[in-house]
C-alpha atoms as a PDB file:
ATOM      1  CA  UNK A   1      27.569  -1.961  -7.605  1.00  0.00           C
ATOM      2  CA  UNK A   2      23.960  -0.390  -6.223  1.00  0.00           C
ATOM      3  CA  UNK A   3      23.143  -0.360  -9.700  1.00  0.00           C
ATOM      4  CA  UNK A   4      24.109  -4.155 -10.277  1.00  0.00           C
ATOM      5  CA  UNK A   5      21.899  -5.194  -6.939  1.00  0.00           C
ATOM      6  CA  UNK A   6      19.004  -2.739  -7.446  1.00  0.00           C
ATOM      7  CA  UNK A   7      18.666  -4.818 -11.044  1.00  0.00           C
ATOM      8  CA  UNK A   8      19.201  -7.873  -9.317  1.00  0.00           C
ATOM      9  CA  UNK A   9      16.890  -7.359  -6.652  1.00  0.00           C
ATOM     10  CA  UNK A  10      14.322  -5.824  -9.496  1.00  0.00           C
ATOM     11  CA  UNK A  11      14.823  -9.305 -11.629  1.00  0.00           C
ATOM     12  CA  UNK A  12      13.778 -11.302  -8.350  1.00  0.00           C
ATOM     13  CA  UNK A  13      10.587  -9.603  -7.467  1.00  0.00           C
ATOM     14  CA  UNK A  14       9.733  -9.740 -10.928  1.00  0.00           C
ATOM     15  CA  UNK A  15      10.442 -13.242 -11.346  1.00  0.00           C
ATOM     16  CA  UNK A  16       8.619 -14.118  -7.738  1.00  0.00           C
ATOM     17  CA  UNK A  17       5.597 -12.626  -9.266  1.00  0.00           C
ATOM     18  CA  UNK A  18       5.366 -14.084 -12.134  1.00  0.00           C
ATOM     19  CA  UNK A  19       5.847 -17.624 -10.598  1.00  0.00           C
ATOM     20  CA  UNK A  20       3.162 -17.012  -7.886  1.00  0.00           C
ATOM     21  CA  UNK A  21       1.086 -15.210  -9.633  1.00  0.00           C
ATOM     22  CA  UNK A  22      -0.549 -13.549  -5.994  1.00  0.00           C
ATOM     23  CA  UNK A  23      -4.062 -12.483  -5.624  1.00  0.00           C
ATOM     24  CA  UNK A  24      -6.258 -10.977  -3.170  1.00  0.00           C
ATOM     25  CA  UNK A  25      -9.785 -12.487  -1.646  1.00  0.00           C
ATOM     26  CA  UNK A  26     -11.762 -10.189   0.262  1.00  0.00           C
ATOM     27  CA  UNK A  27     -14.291 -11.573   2.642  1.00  0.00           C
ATOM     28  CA  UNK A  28     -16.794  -9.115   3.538  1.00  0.00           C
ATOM     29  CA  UNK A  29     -18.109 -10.207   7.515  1.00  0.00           C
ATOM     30  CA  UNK A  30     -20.463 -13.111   7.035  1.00  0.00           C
ATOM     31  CA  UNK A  31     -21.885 -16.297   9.256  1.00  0.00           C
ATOM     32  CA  UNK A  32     -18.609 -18.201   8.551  1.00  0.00           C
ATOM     33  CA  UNK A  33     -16.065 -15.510   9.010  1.00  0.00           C
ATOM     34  CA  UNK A  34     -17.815 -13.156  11.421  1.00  0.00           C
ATOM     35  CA  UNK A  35     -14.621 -10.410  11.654  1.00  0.00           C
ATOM     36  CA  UNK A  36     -13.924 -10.835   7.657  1.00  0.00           C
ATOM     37  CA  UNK A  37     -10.941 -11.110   6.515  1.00  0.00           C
ATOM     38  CA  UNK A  38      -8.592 -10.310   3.143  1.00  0.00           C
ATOM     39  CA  UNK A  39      -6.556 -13.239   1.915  1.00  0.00           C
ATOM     40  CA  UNK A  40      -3.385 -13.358   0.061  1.00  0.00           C
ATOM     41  CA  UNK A  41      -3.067 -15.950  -1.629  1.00  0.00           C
ATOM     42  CA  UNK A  42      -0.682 -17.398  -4.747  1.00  0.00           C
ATOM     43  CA  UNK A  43      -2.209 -19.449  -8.036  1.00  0.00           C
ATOM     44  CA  UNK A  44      -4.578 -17.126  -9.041  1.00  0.00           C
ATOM     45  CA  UNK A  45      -6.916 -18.809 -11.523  1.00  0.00           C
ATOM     46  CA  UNK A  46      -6.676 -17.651 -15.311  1.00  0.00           C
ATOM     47  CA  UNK A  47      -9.002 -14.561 -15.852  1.00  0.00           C
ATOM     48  CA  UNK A  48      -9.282 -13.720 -12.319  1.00  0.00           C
ATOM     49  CA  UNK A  49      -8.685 -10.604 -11.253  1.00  0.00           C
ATOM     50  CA  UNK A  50      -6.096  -9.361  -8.767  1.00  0.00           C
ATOM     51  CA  UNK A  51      -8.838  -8.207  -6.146  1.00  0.00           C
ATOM     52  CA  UNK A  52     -11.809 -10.503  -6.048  1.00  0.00           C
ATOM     53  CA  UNK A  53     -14.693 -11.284  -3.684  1.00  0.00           C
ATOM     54  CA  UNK A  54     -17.389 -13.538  -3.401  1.00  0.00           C
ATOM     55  CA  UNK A  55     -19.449 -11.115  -4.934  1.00  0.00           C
ATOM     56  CA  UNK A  56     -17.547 -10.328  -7.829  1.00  0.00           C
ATOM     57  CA  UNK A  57     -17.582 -14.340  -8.207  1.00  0.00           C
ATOM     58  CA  UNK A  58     -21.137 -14.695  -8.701  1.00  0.00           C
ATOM     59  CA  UNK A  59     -21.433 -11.487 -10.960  1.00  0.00           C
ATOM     60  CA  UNK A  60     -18.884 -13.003 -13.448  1.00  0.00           C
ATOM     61  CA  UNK A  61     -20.192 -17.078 -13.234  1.00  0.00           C
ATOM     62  CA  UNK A  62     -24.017 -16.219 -13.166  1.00  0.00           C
ATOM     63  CA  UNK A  63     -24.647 -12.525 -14.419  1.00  0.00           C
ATOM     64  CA  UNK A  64     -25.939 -11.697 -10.831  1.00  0.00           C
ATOM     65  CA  UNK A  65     -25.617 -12.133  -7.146  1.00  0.00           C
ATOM     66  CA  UNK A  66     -27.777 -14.792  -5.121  1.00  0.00           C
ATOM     67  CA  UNK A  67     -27.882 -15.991  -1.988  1.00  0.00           C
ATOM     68  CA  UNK A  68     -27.332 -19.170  -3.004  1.00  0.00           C
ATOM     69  CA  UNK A  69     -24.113 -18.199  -4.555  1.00  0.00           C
ATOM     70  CA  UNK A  70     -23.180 -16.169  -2.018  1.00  0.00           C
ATOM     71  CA  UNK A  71     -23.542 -19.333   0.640  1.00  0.00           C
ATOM     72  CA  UNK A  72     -21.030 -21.148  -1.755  1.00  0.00           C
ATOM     73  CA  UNK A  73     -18.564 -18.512  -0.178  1.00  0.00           C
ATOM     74  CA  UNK A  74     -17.208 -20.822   2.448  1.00  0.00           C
ATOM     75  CA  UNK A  75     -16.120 -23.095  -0.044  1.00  0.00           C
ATOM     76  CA  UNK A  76     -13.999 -20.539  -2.109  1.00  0.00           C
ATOM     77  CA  UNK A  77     -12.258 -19.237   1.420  1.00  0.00           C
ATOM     78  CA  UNK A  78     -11.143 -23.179   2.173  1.00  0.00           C
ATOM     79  CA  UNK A  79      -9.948 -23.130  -1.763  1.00  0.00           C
ATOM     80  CA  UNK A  80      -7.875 -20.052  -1.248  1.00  0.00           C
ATOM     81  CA  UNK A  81      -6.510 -20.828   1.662  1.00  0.00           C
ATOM     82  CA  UNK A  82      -5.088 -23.746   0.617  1.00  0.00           C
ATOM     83  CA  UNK A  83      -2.695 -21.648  -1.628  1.00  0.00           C
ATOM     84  CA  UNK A  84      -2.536 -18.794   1.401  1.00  0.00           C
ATOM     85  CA  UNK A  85       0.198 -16.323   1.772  1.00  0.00           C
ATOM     86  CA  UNK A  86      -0.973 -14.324   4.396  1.00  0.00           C
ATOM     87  CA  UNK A  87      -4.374 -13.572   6.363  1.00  0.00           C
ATOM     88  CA  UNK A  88      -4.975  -9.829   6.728  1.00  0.00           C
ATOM     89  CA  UNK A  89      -7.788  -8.057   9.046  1.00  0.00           C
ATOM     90  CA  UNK A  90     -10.540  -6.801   6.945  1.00  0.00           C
ATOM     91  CA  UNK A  91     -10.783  -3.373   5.555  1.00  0.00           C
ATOM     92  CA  UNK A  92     -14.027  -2.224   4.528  1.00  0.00           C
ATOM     93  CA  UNK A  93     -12.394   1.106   2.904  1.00  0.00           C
ATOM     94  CA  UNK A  94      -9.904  -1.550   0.861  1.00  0.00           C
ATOM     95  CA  UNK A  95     -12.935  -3.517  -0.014  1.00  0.00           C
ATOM     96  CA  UNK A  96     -14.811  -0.480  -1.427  1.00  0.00           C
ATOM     97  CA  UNK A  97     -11.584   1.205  -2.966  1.00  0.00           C
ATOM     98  CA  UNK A  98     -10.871  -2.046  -4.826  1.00  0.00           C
ATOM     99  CA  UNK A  99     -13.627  -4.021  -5.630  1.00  0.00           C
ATOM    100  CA  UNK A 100     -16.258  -2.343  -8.154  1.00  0.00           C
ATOM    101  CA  UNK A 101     -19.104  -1.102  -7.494  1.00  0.00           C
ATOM    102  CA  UNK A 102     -22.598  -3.371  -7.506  1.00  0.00           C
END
């Protein structure tokens, strides 16, 4: 029987991911979100990677990272949260564990 529900329980978190396919934003402090903030949201886009920021954005659209991409920022945070699951504090250890270097 704990066999039976530990496979059922398995199958559903399995399932749930594959259906929301989650993702996580980090928002490094910045003019429009002064505390930052990490956002989980679901819908990632294809060929987006589990741990993004608005950094890691601009690297992989234009090669490098501008100010002028980087403003675009506020936009992307009103996209994802749209699809938000949950808004966590931000983490600068999380953000540097996670995200590549520059």
């Amino acid at each position: 029987m704990v066999k039976a529900m530990f496979l059922f329980l398995l199958v559903l978190v399995l399932a749930s991911w594959f259906i929301l396919k989650p993702g996580t934003f980090f928002v490094p402090p910045t003019v429009y979100e002064p505390e930052g903030v990490i956002l989980i949201y679901y819908e990632k886009s294809a060929g987006m990677a589990f741990f993004s920021s608005p950094e890691t954005l601009c690297k992989a659209q234009y090669g490098e990272i501008t100010p002028a991409c980087l403003e675009t920022g506020e936009d992307t945070v009103e996209y994802f949260s749209q699809r938000l699951i949950t808004r966590l504090p931000y983490a600068d250890w999380a953000y540097q564990l996670f995200l590549p270097q520059k």
